[in-house]
N, C-alpha and C. Protein backbone atom coordinates (compact mmCIF):
# COMPACT_ATOMS: atom_id res chain seq x y z
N UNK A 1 -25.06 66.50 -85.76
CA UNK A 1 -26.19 65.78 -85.17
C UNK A 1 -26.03 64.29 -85.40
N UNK A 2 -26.35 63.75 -84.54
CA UNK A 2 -26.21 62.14 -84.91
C UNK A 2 -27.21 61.24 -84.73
N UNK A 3 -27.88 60.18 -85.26
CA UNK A 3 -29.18 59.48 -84.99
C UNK A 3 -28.99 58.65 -84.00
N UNK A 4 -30.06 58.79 -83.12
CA UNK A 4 -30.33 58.05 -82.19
C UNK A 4 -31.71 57.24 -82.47
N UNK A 5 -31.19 55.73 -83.05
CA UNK A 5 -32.86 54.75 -83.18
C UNK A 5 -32.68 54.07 -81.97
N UNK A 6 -34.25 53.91 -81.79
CA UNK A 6 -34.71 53.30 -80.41
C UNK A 6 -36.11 52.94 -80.68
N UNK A 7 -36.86 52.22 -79.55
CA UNK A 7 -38.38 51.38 -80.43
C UNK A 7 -39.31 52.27 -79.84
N UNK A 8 -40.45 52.51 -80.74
CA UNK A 8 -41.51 53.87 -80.51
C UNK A 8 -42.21 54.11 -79.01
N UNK A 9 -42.04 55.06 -78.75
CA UNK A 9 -42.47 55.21 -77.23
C UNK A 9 -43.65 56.63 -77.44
N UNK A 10 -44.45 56.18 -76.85
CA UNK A 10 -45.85 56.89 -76.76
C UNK A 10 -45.72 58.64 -77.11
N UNK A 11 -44.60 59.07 -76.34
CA UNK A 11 -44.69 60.49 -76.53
C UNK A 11 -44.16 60.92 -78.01
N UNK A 12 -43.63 59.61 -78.94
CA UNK A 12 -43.38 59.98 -80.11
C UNK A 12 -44.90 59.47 -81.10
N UNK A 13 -45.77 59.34 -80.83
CA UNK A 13 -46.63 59.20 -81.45
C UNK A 13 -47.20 60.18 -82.34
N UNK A 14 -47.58 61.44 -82.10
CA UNK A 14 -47.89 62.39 -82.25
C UNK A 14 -47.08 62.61 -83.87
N UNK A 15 -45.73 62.77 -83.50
CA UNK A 15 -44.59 63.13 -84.48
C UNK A 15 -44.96 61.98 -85.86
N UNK A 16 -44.69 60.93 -85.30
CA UNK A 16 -45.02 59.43 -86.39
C UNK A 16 -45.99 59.88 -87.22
N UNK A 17 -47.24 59.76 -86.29
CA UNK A 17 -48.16 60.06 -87.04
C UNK A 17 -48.19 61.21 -88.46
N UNK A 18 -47.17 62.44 -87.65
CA UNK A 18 -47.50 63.34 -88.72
C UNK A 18 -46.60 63.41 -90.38
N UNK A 19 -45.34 62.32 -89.82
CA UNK A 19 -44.31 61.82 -91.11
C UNK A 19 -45.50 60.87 -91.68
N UNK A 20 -46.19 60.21 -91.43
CA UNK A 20 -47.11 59.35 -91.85
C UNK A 20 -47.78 59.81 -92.82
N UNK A 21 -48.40 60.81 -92.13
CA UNK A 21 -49.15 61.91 -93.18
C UNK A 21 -48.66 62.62 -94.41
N UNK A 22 -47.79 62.71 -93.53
CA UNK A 22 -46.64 63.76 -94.63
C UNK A 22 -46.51 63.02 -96.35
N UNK A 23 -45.96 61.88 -95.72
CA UNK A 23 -45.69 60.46 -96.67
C UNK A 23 -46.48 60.18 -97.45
N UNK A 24 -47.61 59.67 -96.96
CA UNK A 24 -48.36 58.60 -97.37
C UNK A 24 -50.04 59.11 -97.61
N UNK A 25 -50.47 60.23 -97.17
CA UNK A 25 -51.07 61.02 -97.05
C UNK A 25 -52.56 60.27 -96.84
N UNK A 26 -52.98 60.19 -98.40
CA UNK A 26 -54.35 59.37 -98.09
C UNK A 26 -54.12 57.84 -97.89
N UNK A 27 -53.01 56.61 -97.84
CA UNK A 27 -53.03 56.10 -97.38
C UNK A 27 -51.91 55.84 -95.86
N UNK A 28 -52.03 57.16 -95.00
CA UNK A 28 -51.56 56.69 -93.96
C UNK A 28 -52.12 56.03 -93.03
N UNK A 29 -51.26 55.39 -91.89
CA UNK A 29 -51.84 54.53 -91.44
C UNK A 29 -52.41 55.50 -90.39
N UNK A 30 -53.55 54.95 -89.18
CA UNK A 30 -54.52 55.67 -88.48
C UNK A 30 -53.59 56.15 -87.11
N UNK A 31 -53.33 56.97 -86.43
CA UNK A 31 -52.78 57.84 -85.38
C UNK A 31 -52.45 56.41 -84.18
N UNK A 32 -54.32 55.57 -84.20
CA UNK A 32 -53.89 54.59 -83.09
C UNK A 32 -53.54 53.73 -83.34
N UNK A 33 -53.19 53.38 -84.30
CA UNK A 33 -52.15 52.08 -84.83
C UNK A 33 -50.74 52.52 -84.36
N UNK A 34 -50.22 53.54 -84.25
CA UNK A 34 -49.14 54.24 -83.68
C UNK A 34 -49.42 53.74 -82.33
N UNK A 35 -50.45 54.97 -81.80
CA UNK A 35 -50.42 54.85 -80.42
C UNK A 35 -50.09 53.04 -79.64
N UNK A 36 -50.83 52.33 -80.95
CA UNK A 36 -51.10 51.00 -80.31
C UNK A 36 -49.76 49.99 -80.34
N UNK A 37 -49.13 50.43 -81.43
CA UNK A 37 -47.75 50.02 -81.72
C UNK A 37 -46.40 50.53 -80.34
N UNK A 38 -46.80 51.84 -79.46
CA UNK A 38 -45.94 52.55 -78.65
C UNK A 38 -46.14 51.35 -77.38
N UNK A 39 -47.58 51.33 -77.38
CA UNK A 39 -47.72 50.50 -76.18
C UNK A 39 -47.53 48.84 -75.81
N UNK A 40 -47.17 48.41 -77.18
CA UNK A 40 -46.97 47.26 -77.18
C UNK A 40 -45.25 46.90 -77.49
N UNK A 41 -44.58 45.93 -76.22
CA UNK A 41 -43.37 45.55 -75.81
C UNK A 41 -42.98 44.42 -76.61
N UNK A 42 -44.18 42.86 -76.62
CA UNK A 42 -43.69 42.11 -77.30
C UNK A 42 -44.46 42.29 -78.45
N UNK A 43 -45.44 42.41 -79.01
CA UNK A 43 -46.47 42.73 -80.00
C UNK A 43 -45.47 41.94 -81.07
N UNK A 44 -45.79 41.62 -82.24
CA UNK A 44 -45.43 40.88 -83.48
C UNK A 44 -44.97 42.15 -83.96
N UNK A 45 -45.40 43.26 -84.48
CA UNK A 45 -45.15 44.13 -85.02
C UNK A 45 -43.64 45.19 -84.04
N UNK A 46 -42.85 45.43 -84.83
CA UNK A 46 -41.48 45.84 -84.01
C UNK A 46 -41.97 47.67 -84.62
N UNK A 47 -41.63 48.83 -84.19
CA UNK A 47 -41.72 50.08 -84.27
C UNK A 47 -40.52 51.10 -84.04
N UNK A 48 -39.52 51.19 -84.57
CA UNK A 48 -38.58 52.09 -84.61
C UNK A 48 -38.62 53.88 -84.81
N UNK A 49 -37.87 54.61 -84.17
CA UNK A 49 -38.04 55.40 -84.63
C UNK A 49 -36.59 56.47 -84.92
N UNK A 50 -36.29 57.17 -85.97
CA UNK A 50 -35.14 57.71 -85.76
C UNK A 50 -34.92 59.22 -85.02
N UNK A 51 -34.39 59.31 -84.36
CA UNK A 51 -33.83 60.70 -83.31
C UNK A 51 -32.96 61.77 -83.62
N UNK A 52 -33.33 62.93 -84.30
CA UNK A 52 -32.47 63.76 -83.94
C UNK A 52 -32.21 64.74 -82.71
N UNK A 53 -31.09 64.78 -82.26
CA UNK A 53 -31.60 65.96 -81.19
C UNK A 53 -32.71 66.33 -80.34
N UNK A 54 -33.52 64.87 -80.38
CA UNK A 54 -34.93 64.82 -79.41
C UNK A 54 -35.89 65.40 -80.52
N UNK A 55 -35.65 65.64 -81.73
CA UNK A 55 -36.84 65.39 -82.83
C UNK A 55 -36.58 63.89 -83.95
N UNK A 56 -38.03 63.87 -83.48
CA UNK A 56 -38.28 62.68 -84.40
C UNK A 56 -38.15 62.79 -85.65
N UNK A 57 -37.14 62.16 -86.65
CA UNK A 57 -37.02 62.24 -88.04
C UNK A 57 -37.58 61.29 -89.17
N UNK A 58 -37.82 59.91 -88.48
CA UNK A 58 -38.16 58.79 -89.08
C UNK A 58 -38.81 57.44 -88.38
N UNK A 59 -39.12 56.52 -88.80
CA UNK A 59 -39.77 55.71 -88.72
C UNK A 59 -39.38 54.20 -89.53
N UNK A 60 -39.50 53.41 -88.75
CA UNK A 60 -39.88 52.55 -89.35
C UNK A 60 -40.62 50.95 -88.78
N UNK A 61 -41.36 49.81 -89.45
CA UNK A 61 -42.36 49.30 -88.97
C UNK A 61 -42.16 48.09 -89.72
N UNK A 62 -41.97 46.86 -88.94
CA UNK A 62 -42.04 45.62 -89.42
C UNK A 62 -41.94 44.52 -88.40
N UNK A 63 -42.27 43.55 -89.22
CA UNK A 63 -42.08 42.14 -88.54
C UNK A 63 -41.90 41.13 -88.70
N UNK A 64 -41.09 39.82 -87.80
CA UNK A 64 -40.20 38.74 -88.51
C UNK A 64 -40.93 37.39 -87.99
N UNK A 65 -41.19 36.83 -88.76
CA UNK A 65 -42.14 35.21 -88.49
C UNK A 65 -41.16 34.27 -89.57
N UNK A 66 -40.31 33.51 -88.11
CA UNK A 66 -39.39 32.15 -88.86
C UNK A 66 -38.35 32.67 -90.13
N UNK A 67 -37.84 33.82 -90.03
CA UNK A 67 -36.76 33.91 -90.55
C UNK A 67 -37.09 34.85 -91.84
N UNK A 68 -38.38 35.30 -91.78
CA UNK A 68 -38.77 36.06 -92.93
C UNK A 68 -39.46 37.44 -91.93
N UNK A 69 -38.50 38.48 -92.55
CA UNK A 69 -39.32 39.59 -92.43
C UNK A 69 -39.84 40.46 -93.19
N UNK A 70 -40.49 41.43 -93.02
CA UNK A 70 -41.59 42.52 -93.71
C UNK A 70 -41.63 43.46 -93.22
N UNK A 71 -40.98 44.45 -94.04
CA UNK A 71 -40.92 46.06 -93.63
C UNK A 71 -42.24 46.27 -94.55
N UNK A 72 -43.06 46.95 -93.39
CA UNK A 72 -44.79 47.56 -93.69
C UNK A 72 -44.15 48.83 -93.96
N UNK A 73 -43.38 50.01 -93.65
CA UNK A 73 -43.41 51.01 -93.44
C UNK A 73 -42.29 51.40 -93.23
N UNK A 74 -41.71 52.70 -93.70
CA UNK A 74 -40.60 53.17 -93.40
C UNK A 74 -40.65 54.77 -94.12
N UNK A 75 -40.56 55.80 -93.35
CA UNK A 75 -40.22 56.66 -93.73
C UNK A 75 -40.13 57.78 -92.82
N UNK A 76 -39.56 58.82 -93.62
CA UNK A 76 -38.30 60.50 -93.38
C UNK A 76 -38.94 61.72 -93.30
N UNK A 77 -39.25 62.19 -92.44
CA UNK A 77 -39.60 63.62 -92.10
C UNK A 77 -38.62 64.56 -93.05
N UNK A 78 -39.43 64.71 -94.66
CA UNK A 78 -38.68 66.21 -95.54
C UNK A 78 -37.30 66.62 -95.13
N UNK A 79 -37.36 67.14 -94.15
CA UNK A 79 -36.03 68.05 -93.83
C UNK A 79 -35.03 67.16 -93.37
N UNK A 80 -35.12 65.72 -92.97
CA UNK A 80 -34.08 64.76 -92.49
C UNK A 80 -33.69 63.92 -93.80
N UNK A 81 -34.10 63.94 -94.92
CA UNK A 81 -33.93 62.77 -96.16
C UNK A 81 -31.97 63.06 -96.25
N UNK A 82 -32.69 62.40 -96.94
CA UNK A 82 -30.97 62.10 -97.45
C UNK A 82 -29.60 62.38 -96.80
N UNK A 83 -29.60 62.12 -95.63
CA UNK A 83 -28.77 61.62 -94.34
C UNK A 83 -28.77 60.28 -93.92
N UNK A 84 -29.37 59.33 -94.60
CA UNK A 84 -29.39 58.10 -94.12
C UNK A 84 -30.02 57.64 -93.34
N UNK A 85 -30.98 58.38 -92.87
CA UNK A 85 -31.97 57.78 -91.79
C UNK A 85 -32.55 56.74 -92.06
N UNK A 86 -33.17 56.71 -92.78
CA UNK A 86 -33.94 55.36 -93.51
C UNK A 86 -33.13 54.26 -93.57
N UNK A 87 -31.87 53.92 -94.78
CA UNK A 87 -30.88 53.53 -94.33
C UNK A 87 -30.91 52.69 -93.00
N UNK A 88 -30.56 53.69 -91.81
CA UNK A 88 -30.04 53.31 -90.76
C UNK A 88 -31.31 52.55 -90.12
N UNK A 89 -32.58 52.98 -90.37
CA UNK A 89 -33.62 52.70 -89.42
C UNK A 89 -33.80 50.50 -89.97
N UNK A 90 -33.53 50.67 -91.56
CA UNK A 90 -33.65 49.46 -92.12
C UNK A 90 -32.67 48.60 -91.41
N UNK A 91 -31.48 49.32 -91.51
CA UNK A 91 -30.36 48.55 -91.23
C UNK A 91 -30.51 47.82 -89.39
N UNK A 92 -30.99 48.68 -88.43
CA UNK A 92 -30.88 48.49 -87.16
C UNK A 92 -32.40 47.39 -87.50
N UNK A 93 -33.87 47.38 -87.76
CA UNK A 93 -34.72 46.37 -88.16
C UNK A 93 -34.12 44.73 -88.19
N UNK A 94 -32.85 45.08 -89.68
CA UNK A 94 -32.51 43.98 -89.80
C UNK A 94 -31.61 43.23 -88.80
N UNK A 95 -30.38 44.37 -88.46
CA UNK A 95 -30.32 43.52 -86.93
C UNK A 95 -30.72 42.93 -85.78
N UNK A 96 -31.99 43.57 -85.53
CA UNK A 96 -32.87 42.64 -84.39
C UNK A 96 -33.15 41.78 -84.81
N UNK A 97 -33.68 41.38 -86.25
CA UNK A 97 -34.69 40.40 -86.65
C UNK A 97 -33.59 39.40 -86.98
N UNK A 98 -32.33 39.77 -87.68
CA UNK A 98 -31.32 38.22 -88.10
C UNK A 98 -32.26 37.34 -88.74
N UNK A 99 -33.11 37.91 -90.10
CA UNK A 99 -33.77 37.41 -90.88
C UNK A 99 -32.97 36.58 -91.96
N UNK A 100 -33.56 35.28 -92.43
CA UNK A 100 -33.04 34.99 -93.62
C UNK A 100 -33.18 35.69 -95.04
N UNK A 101 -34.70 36.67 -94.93
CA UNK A 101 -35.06 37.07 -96.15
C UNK A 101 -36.07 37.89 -95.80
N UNK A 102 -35.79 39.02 -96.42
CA UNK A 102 -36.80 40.39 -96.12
C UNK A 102 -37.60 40.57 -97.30
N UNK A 103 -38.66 41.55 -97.18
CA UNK A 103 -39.63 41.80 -98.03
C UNK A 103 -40.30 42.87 -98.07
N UNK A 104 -40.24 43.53 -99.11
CA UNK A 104 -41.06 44.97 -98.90
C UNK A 104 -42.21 45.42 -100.37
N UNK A 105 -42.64 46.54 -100.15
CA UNK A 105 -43.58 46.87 -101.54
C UNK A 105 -43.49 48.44 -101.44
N UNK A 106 -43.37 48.83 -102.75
CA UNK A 106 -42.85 49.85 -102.99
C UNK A 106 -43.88 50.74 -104.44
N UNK A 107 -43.86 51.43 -104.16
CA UNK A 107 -44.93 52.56 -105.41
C UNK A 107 -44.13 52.24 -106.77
N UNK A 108 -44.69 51.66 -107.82
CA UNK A 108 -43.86 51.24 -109.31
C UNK A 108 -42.90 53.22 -109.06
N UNK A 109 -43.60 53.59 -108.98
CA UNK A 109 -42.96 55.35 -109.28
C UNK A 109 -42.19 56.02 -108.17
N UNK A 110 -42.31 55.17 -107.13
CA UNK A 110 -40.99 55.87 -106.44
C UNK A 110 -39.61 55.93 -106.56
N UNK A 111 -39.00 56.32 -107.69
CA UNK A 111 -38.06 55.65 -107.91
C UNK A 111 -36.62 56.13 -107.00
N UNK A 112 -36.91 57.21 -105.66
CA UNK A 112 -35.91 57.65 -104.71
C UNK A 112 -35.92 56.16 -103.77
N UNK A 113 -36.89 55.53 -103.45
CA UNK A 113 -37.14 54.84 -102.42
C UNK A 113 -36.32 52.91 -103.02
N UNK A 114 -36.93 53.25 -104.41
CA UNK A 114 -36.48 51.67 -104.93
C UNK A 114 -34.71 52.16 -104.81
N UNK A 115 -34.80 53.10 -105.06
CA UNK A 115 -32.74 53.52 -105.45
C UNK A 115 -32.11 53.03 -103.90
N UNK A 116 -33.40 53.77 -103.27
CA UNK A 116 -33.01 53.59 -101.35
C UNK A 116 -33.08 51.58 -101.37
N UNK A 117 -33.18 50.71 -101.21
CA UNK A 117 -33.53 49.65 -101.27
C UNK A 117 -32.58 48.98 -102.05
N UNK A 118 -32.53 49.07 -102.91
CA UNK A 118 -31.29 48.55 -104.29
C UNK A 118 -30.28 48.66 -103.76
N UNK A 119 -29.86 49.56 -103.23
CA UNK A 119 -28.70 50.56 -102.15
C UNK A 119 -28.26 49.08 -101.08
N UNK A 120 -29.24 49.13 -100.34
CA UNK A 120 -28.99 47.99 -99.22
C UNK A 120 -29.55 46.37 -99.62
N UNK A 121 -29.38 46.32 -100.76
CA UNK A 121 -29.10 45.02 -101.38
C UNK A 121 -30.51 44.29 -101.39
N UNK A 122 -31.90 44.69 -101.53
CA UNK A 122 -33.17 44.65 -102.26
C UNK A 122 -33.21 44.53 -103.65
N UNK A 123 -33.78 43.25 -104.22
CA UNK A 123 -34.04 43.15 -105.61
C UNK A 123 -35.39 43.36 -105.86
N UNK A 124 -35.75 43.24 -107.51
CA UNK A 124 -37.31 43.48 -107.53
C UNK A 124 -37.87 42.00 -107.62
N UNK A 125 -38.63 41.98 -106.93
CA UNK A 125 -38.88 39.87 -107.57
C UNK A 125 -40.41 39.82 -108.08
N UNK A 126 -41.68 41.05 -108.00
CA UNK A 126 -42.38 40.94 -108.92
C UNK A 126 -43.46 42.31 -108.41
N UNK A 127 -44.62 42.26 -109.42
CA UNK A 127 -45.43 43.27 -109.29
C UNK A 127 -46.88 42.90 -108.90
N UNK A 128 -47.28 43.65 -107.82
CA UNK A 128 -48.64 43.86 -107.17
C UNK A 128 -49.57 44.76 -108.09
N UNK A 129 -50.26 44.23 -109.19
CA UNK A 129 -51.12 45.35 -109.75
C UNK A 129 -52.19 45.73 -108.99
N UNK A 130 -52.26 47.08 -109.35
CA UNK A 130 -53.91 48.05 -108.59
C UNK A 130 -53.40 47.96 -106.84
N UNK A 131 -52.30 47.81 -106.17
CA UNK A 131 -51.90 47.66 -104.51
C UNK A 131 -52.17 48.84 -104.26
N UNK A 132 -51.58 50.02 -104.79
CA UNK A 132 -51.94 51.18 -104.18
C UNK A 132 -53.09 51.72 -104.61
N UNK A 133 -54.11 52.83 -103.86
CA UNK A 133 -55.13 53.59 -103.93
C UNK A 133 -54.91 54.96 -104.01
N UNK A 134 -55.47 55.91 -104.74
CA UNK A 134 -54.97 57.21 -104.37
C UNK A 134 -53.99 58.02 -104.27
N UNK A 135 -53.45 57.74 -105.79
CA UNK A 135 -53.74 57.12 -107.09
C UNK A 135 -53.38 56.01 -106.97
N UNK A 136 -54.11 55.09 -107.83
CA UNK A 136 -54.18 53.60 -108.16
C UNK A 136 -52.55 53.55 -108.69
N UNK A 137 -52.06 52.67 -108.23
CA UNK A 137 -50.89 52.04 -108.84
C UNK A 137 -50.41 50.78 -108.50
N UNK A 138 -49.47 50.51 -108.91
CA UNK A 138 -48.67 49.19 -109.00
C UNK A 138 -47.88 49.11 -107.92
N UNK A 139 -47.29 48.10 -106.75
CA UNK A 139 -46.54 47.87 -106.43
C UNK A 139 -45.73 47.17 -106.60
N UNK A 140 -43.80 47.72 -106.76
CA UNK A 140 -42.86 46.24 -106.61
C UNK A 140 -42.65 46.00 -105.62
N UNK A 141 -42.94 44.29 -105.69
CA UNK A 141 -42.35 43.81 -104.33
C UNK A 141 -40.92 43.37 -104.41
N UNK A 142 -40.15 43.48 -103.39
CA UNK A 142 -38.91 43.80 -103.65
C UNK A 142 -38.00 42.49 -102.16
N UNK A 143 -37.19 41.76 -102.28
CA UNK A 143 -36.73 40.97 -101.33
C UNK A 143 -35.32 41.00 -101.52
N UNK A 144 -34.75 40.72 -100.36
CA UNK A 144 -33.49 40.42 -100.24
C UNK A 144 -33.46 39.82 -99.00
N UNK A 145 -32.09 38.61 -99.95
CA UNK A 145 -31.85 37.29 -98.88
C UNK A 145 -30.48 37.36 -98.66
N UNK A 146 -30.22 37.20 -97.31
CA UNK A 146 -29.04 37.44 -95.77
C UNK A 146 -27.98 36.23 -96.09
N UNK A 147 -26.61 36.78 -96.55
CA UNK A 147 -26.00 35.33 -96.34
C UNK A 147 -25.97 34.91 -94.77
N UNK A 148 -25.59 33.87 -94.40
CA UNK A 148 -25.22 33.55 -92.65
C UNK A 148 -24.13 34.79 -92.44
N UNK A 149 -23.14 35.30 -93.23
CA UNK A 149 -22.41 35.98 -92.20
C UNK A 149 -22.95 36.80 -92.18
N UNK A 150 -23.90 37.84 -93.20
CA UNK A 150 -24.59 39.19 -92.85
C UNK A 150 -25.48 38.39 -91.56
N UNK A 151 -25.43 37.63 -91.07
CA UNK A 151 -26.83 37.62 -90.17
C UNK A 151 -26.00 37.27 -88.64
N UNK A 152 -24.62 37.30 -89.11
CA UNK A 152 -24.07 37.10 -87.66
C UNK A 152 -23.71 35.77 -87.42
């Protein structure tokens, strides 16, 4: 099987939504923030999604203002992890955007996701206390900066 990423199109909404859930549970994001993300071409916010075989495996959600971007969101439908989807979904993000410096936030306790991140050259540069709800926790925020040749 091989991934096919491409930017979220309406009939994958449904699917998003339910890795969303899956994920993030009580704080996922709302069905029409999807929907609203499918329908929007130039919108600030960019929406990826990863493809297997015409099932949706992954996701991911960010956006680049002057050379800085922000991955809001990223994640793997259970049965697709650890194939690189994520990985790949980050990696294709950062190619559109040809950011100088990315930025993300991460659960102090995820420690599959920080390993995922560290991986593609994310450091920790500090902590968000009380960011998450349900259960209350800490977020690291985590950046990594593009030499010119990673950026093309």
């Amino acid at each position: 099987m091989e991934l096919e990423i491409r930017p979220l199109r309406e009939e994958d909404v449904d699917a998003v939504a339910g890795i969303e859930m899956e994920c993030f549970t009580s704080e996922a994001w709302p069905k029409d923030d999807f929907l609203s993300l499918s329908r929007e071409k130039e919108g600030p916010i960019t929406a990826l999604v990863g493809v297997y075989d015409g099932e949706v495996a992954g996701y991911v959600c960010g956006s680049c203002v002057f050379g800085e971007a922000e991955i809001y969101s990223v994640a793997v439908k259970k049965e697709f992890r650890r194939r690189g989807t994520a990985a790949a979904l980050i990696s294709e993000l950062e190619r559109i955007y040809e950011p100088e410096r990315a930025f993300l936030e991460v659960r102090r306790s995820n420690e599959a996701a920080k390993a995922l991140y560290r991986s593609l050259g994310f450091e920790c540069m500090g902590v968000r206390r009380g960011y998450y709800s349900n259960p209350e926790e800490d977020a690291i925020t985590m950046i990594k900066t593009y030499k010119k040749e990673e950026r093309g």
